[in-house]
Protein backbone atom coordinates (compact mmCIF):
# COMPACT_ATOMS: atom_id res chain seq x y z
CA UNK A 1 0.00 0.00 0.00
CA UNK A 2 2.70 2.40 0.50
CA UNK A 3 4.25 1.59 -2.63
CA UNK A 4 0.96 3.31 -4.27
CA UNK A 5 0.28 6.24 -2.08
CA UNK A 6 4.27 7.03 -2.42
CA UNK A 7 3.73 6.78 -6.57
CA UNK A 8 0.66 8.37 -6.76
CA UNK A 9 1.90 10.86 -4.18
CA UNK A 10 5.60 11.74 -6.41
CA UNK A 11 2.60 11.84 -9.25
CA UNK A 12 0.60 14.47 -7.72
CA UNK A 13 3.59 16.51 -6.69
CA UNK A 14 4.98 16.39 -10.40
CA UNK A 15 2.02 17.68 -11.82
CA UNK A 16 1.67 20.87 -9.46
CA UNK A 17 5.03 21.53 -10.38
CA UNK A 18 4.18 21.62 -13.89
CA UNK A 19 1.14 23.73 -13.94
CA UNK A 20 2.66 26.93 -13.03
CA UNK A 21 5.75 25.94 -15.81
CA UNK A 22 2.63 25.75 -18.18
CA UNK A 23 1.23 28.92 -16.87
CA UNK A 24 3.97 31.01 -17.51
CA UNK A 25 4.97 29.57 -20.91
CA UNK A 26 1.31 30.17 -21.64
CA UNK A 27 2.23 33.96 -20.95
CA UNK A 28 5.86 34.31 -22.69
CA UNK A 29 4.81 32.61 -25.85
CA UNK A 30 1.05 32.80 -25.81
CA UNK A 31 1.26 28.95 -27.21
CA UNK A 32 -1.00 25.98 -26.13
CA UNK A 33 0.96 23.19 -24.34
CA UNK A 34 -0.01 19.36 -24.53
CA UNK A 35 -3.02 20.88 -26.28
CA UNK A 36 -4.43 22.54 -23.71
CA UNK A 37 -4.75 25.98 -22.50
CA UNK A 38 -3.89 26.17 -19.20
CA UNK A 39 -4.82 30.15 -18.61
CA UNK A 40 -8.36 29.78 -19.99
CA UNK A 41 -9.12 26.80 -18.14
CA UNK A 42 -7.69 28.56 -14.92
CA UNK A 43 -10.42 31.59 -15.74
CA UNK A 44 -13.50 29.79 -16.78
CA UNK A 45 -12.51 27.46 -13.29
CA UNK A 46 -12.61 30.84 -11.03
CA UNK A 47 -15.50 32.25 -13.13
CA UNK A 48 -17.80 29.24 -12.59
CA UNK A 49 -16.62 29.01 -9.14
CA UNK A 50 -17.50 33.00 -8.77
CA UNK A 51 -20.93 32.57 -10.37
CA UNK A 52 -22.14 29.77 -7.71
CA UNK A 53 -21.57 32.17 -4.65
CA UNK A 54 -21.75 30.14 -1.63
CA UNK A 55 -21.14 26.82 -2.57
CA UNK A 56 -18.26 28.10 -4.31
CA UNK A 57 -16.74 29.15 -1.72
CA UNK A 58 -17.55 25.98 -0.07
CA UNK A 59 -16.03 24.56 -3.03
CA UNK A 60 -12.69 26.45 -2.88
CA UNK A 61 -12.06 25.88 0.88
CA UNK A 62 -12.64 22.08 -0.09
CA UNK A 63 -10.40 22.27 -2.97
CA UNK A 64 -7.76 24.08 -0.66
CA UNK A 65 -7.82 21.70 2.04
CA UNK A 66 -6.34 19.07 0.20
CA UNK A 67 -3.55 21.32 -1.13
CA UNK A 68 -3.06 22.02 2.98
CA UNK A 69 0.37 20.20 4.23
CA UNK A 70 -0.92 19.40 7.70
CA UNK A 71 -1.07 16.24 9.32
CA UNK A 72 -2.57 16.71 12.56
CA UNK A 73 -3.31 20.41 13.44
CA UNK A 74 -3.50 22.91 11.21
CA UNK A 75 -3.54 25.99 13.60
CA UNK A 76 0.04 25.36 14.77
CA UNK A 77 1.60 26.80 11.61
């Protein structure tokens, strides 16, 4: 079991290091990568999530709490 959450883990952390790399290449050259464009899925992402008021907000905090590094308590940071 380790052996998956440690690969799927490495995984995850790959891929958040590449979306900002994507982001900014997205700026300097104003070119797609992997066929996808990162900045316009970013914006229709925080428009929808703007649009649904509350329970987008719910939605973010959700989102955000996964992103958290905290393994026990939170407020000690």
């Amino acid at each position: 079991m380790n052996y998956f959450t440690g690969f799927f883990g490495g995984l995850v952390t790959i891929m958040i290091h590449i979306i900002p790399v994507t982001i900014l290449w997205g700026l300097l050259t104003g070119e797609v990568i992997f066929g996808m464009d990162i900045i316009a899925n970013f914006i229709e992402i925080v428009t929808n999530l703007g649009n649904a008021g509350f329970v987008g907000l719910i939605a973010v905090v959700f989102v955000m709490y996964f992103f958290m590094d905290c393994k026990k308590d939170c407020s000690k940071k």
